[in-house]
Protein backbone atom coordinates (compact mmCIF):
# COMPACT_ATOMS: atom_id res chain seq x y z
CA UNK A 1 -12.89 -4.28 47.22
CA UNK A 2 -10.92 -7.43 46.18
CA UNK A 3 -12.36 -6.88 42.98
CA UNK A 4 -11.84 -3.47 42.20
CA UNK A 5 -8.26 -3.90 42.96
CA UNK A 6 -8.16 -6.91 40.25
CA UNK A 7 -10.25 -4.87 37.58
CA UNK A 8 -7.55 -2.21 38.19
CA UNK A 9 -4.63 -3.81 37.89
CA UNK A 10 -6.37 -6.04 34.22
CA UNK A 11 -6.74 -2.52 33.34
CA UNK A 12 -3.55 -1.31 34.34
CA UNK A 13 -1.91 -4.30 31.67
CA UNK A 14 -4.27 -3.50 29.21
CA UNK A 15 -3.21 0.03 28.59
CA UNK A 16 0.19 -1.19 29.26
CA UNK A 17 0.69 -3.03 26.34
CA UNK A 18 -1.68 -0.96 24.13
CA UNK A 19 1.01 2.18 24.99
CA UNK A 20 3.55 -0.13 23.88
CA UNK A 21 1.58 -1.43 20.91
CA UNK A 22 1.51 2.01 19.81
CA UNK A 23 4.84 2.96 20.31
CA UNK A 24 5.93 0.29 18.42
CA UNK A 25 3.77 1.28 15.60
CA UNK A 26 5.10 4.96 16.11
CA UNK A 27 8.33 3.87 15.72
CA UNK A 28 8.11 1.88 12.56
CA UNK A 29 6.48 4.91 10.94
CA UNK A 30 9.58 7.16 11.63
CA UNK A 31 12.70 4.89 11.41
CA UNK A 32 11.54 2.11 9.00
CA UNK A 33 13.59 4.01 5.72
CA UNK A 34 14.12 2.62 2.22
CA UNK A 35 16.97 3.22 -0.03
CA UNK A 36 15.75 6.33 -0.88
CA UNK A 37 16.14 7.70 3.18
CA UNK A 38 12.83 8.54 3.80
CA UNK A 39 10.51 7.27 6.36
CA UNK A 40 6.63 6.62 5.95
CA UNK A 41 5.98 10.24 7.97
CA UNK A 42 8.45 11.56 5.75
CA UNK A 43 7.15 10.36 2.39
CA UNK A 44 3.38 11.43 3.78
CA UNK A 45 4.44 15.00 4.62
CA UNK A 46 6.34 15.39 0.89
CA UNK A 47 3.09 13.48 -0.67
CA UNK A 48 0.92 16.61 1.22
CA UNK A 49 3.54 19.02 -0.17
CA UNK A 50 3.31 17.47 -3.24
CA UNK A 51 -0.70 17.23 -3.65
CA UNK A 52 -1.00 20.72 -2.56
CA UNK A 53 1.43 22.18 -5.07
CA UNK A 54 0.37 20.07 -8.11
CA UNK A 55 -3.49 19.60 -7.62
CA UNK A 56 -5.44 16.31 -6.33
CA UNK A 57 -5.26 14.74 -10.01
CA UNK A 58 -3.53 12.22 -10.98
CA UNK A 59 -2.99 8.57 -12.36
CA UNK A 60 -1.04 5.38 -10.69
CA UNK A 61 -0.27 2.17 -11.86
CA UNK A 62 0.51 -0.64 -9.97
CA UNK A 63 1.09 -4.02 -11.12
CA UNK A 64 1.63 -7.90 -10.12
CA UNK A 65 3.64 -10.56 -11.70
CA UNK A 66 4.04 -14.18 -10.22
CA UNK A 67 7.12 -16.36 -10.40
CA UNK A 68 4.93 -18.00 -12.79
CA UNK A 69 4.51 -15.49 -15.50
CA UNK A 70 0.89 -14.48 -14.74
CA UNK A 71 -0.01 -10.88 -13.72
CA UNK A 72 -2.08 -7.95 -13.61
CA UNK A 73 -1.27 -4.09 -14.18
CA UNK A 74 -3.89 -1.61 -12.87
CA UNK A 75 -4.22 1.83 -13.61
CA UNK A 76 -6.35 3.88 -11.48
CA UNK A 77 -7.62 7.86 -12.31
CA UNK A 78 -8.48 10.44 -9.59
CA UNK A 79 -9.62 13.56 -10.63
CA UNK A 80 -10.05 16.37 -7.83
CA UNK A 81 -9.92 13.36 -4.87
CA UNK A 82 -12.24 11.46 -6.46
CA UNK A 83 -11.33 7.59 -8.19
CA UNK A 84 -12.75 8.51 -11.73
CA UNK A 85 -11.61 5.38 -14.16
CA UNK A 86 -9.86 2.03 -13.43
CA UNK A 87 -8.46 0.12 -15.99
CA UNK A 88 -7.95 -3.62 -15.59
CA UNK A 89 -5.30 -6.34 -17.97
CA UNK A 90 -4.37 -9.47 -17.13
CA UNK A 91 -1.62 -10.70 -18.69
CA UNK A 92 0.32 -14.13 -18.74
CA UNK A 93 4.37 -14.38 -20.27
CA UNK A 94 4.95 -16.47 -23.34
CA UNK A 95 7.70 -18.50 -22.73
CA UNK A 96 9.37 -18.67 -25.90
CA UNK A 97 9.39 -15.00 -26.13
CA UNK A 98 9.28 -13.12 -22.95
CA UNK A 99 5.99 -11.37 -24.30
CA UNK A 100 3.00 -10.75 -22.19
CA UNK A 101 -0.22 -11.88 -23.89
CA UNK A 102 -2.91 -9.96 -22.71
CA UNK A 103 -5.76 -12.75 -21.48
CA UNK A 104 -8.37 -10.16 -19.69
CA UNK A 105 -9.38 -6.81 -19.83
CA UNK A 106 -11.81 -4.04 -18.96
CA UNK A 107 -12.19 -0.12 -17.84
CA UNK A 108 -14.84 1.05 -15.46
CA UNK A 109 -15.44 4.74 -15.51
CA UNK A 110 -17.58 6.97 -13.22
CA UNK A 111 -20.40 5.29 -12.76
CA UNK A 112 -19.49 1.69 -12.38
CA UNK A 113 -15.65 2.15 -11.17
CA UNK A 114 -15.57 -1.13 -8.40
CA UNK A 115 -17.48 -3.11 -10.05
CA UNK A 116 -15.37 -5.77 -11.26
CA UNK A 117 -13.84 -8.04 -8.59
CA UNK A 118 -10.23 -8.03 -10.51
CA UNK A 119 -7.74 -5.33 -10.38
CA UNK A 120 -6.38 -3.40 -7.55
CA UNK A 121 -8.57 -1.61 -5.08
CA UNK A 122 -9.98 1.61 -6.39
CA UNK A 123 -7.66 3.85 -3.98
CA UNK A 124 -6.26 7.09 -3.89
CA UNK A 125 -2.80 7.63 -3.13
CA UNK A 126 -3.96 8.84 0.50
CA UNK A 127 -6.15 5.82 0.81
CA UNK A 128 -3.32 3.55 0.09
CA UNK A 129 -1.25 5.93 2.46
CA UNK A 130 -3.67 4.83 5.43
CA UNK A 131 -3.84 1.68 4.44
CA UNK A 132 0.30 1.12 4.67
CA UNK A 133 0.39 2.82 8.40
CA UNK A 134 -2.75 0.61 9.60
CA UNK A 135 -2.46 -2.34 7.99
CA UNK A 136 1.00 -3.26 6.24
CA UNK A 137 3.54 -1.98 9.04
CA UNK A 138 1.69 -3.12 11.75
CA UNK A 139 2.21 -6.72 11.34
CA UNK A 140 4.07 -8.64 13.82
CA UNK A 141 7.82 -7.57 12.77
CA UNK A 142 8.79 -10.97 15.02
CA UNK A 143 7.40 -12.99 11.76
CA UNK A 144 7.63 -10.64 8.70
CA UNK A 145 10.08 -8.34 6.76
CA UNK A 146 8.68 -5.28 6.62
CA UNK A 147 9.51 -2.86 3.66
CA UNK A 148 8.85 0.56 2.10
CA UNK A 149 10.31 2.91 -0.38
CA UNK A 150 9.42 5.75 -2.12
CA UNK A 151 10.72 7.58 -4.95
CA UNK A 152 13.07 10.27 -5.07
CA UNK A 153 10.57 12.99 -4.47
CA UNK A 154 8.92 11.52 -1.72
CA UNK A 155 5.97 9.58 -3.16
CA UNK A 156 5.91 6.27 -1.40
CA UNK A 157 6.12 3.44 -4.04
CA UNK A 158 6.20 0.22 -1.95
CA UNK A 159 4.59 -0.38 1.34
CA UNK A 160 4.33 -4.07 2.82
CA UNK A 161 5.58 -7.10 4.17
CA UNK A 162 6.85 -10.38 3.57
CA UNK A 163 6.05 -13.48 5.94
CA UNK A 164 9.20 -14.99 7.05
CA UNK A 165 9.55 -18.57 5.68
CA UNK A 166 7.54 -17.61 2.88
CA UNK A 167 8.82 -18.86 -0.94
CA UNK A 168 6.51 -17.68 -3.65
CA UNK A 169 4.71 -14.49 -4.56
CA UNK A 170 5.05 -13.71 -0.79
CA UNK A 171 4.27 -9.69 -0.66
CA UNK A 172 1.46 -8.36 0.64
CA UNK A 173 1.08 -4.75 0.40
CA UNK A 174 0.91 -1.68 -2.33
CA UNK A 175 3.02 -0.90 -5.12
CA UNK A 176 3.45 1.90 -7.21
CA UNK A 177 4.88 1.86 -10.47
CA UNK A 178 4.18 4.23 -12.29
CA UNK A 179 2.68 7.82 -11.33
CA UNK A 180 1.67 11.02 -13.38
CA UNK A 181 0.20 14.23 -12.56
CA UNK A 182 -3.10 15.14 -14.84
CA UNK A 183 -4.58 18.91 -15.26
């Protein structure tokens, strides 16, 4: 009987703090705004509004560039849902001229897109949707800056966080830079 009683009340705590947890998680997803006012439910509903009106087609770029001058730019291709090219540069930044050199390069198509280990995850824009609510905002706020912004129609552009403490080429998370609609 003792032991029921203790199982009960471990389970009692439990759900407890997984209520919470989810609350808290909740909550960032409806009051955590950019610049641009919108939240991440927000920026979801006008990216549904948005997919539906102008087709599942599209292309996204999304690039990264260290303090040091080396990055990468990515440009991804989904056609009806589906990721249908990726296209892959590396680049560093000549010093004496502010130039990016172009150091690495490839495109993957249908049949082989993933199968480089470069680049940026062959994601849709939904993909990278669910990935911001389940893994970006739910880091401990406690330790991390958490951002997100999206353009003016909606589209969500930058989803992450930033370790506190942290110096150099802290983010983690997704960014959008560029984004076109395709027939």
């Amino acid at each position: 009987m003792k032991t029921n009683r203790i199982l009960l009340l471990v389970f009692a705590v439990i759900m407890i703090s997984c209520k919470k947890s989810n609350d808290e998680e909740l909550s960032v997803l409806t009051t955590l705004k950019g610049e641009s006012g919108l939240s991440y439910n927000e920026s979801l509903e006008q990216w549904t509004e948005l997919k539906d009106k102008n087709g599942n087609s599209y292309i996204y770029q999304t690039t990264f560039v260290s303090w040091t001058g080396f990055g990468s730019t990515t440009e991804l291709k989904i056609e009806e849902g589906v990721v249908t090219s990726r296209i892959y540069q590396e680049f560093k930044t000549n010093e004496t001229d502010g130039q990016r050199e172009i150091i690495d390069t490839y495109t993957e198509t249908k049949t082989n897109v993933g199968s480089h280990e470069k680049g940026a995850n062959p994601l849709t824009i939904d993909d990278l949707y669910h990935s911001c609510a389940s893994e970006y905002l739910t880091v401990d706020k406690e330790n991390n800056t958490l951002h997100f912004e999206t353009e003016l129609d909606g589209l969500m552009t930058l989803c992450g966080f930033v370790p506190d403490g942290c110096l150099d080429d802290c983010f983690r998370g997704i960014t959008i830079n560029s984004f076109q609609w395709i027939d």
